[in-house]
N, C-alpha and C. Protein backbone atom coordinates (compact mmCIF):
# COMPACT_ATOMS: atom_id res chain seq x y z
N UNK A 1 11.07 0.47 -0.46
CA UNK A 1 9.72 -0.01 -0.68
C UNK A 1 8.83 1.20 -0.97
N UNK A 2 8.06 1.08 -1.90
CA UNK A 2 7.26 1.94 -2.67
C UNK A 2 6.03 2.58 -1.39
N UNK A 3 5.66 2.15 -0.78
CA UNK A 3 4.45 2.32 0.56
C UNK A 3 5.75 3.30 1.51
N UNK A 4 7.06 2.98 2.34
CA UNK A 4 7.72 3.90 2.52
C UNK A 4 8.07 4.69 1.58
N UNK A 5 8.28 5.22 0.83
CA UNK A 5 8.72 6.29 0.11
C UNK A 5 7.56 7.31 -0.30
N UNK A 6 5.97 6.42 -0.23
CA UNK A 6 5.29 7.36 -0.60
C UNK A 6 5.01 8.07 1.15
N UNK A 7 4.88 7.57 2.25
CA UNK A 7 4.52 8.20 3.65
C UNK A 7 5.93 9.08 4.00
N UNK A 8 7.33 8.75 3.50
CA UNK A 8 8.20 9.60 3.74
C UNK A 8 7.81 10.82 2.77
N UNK A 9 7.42 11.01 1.31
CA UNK A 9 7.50 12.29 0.63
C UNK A 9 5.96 13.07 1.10
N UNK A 10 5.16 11.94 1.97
CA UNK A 10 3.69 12.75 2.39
C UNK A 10 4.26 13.47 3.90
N UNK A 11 5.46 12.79 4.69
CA UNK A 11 5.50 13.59 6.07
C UNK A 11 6.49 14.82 5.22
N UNK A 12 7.26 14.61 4.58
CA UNK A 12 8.19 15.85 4.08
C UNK A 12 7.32 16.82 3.43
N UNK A 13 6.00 16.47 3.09
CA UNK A 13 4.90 17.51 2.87
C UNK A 13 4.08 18.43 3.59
N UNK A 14 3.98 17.73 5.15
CA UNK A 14 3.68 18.28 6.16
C UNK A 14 4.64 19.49 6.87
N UNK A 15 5.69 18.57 6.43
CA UNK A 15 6.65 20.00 7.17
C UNK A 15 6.84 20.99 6.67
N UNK A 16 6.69 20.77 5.34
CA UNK A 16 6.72 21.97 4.28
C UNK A 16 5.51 22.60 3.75
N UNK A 17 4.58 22.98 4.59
CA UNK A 17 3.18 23.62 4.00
C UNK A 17 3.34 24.96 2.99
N UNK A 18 4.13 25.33 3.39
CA UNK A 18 4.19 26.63 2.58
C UNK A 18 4.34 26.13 0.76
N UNK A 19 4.86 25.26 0.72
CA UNK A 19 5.13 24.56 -0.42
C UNK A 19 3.93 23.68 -1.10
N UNK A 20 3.21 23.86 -1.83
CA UNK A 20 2.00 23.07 -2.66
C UNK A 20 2.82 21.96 -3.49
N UNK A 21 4.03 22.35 -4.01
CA UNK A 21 3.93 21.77 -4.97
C UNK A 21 5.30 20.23 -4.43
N UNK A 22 5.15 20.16 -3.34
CA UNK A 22 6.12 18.67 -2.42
C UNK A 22 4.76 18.00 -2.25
N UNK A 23 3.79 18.77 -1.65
CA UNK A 23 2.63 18.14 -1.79
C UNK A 23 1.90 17.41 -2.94
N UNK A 24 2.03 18.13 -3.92
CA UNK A 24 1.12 17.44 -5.12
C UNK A 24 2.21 16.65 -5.06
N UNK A 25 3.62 16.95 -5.33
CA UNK A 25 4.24 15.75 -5.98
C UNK A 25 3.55 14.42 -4.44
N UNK A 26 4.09 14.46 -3.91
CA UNK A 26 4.02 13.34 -3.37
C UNK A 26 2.46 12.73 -2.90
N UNK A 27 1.30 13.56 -3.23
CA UNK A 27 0.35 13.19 -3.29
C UNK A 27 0.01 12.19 -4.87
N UNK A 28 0.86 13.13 -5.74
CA UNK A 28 0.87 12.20 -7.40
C UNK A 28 1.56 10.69 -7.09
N UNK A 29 2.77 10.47 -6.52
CA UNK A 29 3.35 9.62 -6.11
C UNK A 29 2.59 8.58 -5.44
N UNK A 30 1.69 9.21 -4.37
CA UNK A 30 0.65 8.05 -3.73
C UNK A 30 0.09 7.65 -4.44
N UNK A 31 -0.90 8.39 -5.49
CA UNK A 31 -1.80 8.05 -6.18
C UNK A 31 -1.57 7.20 -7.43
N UNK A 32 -0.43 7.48 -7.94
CA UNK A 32 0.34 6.55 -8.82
C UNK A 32 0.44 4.99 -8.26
N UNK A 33 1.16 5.03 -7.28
CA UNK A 33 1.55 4.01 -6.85
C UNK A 33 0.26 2.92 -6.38
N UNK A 34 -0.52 3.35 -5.54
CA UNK A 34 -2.07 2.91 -5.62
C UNK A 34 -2.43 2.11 -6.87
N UNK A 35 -2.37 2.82 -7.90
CA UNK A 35 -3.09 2.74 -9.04
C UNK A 35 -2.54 1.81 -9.79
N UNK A 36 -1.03 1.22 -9.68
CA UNK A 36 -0.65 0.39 -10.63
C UNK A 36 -1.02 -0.70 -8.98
N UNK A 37 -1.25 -0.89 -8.08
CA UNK A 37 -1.52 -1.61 -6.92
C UNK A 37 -2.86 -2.39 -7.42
N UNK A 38 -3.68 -1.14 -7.68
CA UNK A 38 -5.23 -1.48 -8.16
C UNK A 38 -5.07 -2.49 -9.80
N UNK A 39 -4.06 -2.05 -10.74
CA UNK A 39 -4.28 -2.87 -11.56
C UNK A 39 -3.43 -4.27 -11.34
N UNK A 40 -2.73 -4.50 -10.74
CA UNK A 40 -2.34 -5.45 -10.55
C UNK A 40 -2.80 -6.73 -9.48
N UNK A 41 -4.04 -6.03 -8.85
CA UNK A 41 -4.62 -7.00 -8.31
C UNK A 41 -6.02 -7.26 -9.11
N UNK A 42 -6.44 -6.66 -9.95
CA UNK A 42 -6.96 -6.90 -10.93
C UNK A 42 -6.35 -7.93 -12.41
N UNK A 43 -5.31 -7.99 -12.37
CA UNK A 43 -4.56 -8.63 -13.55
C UNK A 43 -5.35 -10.06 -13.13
N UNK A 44 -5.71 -10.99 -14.20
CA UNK A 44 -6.36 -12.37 -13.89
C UNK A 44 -4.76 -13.20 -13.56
N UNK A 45 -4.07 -12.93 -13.96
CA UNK A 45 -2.45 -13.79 -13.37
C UNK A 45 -2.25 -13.39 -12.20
N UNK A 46 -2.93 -12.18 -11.19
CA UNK A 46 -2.50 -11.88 -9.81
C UNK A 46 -3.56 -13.60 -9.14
N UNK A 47 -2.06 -14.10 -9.07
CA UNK A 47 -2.77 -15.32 -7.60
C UNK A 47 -3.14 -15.43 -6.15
N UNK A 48 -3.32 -14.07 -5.53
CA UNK A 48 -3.97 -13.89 -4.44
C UNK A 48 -5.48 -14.35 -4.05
N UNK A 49 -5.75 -14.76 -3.49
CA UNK A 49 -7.01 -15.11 -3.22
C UNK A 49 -7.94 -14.08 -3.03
N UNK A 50 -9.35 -14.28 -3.59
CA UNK A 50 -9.86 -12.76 -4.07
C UNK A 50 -10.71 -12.31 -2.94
N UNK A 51 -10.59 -12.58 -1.61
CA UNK A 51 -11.06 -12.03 -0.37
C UNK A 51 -10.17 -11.00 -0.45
N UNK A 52 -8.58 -11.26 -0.40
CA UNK A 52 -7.32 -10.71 0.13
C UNK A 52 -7.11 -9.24 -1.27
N UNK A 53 -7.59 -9.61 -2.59
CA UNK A 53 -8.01 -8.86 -3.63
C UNK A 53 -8.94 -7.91 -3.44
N UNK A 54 -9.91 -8.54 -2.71
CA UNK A 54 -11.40 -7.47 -2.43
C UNK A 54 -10.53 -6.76 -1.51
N UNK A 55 -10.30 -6.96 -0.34
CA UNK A 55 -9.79 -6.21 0.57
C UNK A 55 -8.41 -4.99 0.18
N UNK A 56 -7.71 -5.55 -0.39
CA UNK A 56 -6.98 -4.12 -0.92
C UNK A 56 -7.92 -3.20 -1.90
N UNK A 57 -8.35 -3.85 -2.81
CA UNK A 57 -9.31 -3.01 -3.62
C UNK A 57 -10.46 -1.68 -2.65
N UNK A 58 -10.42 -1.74 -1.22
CA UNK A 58 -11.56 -1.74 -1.01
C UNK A 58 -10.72 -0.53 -0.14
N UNK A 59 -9.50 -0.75 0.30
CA UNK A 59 -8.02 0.01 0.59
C UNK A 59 -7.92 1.01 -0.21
N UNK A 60 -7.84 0.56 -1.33
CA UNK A 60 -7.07 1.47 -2.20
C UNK A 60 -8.22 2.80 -2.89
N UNK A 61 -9.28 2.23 -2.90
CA UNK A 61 -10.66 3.32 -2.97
C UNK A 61 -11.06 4.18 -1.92
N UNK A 62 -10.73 3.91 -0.61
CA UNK A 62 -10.64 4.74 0.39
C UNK A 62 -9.64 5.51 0.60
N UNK A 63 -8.18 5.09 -0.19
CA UNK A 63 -7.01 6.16 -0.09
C UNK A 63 -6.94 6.84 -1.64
N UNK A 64 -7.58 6.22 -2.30
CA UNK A 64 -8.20 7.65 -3.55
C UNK A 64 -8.76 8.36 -3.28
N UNK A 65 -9.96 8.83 -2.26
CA UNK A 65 -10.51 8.90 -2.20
C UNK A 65 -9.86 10.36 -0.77
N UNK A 66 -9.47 9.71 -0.06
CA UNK A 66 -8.72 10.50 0.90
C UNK A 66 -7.48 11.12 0.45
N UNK A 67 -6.87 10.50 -0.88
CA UNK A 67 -5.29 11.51 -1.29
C UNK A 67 -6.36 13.07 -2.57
N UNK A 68 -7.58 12.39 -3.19
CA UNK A 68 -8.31 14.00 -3.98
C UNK A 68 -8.76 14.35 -2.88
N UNK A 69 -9.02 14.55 -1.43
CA UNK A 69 -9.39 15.34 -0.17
C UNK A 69 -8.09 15.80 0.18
N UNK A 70 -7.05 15.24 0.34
CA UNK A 70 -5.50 16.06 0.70
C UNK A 70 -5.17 17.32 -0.79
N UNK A 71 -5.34 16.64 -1.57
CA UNK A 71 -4.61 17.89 -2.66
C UNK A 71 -5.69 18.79 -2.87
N UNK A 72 -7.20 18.56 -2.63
CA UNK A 72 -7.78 20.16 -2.21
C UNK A 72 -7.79 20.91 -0.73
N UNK A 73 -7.51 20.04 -0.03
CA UNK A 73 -7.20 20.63 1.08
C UNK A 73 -6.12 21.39 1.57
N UNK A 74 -6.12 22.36 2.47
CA UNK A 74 -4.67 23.04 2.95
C UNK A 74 -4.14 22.37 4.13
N UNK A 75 -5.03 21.38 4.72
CA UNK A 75 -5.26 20.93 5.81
C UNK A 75 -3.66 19.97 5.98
N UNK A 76 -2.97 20.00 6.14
CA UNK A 76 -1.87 18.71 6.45
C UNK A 76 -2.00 17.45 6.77
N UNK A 77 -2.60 18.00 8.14
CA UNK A 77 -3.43 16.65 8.57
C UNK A 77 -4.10 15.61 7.96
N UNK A 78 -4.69 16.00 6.87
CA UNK A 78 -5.11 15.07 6.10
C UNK A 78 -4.41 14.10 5.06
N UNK A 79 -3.15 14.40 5.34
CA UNK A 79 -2.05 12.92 5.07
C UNK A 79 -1.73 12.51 6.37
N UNK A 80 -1.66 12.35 7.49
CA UNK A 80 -2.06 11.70 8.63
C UNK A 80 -2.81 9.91 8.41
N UNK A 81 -3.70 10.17 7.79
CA UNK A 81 -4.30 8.61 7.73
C UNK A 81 -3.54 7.76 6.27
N UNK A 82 -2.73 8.74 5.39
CA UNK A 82 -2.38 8.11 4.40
C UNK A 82 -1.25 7.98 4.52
N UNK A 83 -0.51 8.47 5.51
CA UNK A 83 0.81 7.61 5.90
C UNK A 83 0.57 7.01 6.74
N UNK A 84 -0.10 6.80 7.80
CA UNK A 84 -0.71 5.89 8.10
C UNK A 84 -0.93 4.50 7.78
N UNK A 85 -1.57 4.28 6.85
CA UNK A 85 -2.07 3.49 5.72
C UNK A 85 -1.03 2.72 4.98
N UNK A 86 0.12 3.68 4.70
CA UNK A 86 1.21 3.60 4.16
C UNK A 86 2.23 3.06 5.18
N UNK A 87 2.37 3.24 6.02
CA UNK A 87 3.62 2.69 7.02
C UNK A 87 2.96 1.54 7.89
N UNK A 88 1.80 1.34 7.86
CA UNK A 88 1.10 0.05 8.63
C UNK A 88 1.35 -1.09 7.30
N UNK A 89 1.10 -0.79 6.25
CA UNK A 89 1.43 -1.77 5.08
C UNK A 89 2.32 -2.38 5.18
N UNK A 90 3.82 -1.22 4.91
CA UNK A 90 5.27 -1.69 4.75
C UNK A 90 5.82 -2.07 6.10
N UNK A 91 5.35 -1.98 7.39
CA UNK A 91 5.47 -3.09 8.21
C UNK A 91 5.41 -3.98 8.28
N UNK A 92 3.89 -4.25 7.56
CA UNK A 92 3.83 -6.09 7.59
C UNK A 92 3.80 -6.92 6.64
N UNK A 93 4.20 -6.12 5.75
CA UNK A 93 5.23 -6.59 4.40
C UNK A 93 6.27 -7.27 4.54
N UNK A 94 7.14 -6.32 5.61
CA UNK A 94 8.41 -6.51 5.97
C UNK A 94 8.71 -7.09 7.15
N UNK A 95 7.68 -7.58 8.18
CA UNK A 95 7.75 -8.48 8.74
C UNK A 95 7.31 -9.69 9.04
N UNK A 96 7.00 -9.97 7.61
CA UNK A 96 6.34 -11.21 7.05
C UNK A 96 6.94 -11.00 5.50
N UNK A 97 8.22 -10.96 5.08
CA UNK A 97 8.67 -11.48 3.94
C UNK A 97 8.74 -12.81 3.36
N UNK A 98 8.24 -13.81 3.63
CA UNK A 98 8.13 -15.26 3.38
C UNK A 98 6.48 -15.26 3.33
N UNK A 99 5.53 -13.89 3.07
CA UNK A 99 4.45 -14.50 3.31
C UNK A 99 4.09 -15.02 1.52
N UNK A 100 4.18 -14.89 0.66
CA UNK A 100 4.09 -15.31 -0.64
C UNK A 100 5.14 -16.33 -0.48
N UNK A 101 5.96 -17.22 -0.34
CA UNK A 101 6.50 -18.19 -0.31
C UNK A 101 5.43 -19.40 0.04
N UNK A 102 5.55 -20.17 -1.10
CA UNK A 102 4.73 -21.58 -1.06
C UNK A 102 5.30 -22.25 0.12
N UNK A 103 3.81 -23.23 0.74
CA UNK A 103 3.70 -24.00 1.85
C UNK A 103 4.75 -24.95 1.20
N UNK A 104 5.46 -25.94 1.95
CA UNK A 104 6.35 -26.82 1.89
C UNK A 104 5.45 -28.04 1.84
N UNK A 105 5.95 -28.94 0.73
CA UNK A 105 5.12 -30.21 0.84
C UNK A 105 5.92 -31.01 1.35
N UNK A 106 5.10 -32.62 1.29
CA UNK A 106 6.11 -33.56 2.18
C UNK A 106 7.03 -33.92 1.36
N UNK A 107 7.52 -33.79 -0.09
CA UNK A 107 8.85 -34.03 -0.33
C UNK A 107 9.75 -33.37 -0.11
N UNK A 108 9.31 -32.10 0.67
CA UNK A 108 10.32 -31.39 0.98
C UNK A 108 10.73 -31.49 2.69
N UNK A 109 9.48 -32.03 3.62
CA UNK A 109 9.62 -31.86 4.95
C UNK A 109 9.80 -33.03 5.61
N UNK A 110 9.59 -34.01 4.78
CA UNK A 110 9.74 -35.48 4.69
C UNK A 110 8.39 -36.25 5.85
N UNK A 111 7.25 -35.21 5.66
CA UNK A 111 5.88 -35.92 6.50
C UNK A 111 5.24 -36.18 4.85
N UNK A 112 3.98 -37.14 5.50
CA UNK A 112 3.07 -37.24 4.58
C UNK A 112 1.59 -36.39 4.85
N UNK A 113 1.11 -36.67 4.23
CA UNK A 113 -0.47 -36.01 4.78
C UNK A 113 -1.59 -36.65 4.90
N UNK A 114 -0.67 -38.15 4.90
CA UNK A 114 -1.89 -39.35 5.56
C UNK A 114 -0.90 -39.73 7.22
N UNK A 115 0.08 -38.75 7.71
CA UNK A 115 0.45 -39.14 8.74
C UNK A 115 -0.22 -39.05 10.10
């Protein structure tokens, strides 16, 4: 999953400070990945409901926003909240895989909805 892979190449950045350039990459990697996030909840075919739209949008401008503060910074720490961000996601992604799966109607559960 794209959210783990970007908080695994941001902690393998931390350990490696001496190194700028594990950093950019995997700061490019966040920011990439974000960004096709941002257009795809923008696409008018994304069927999410646009509270749940606003709310990543609103995500994903605060971790732009915090990954151009990591790649001028020397600071490490400051991928701290973006794996963060990143591994709180792909948790509950992944422990809610049926959450995009359509509600079951009654031809399938055999109630009605005048029951």
């Amino acid at each position: 999953m794209a959210f783990t892979k970007a908080a695994v190449m941001m902690e393998d950045a931390k350990k490696n400070t001496d190194d700028r350039a594990i950093l950019s990459q995997a700061l490019r990697f966040n920011h990439l990945f974000w960004t096709i996030l941002q257009a795809d909840i923008t696409d008018p075919a994304n069927k999410l409901p646009n509270p749940i739209k606003a709310n990543i949008m609103s995500l994903s401008i605060f971790v732009d926003k915090q990954t151009t503060k990591a790649l001028r910074s020397s600071d490490p720490e400051d991928l701290d909240v973006l794996i963060s961000i990143n591994r709180n996601l792909a948790m509950g992604l992944r422990d809610n895989p049926g959450a995009d799966a359509p509600a079951p109607d009654a031809a399938t559960t055999g109630t009605s909805a005048t029951a």
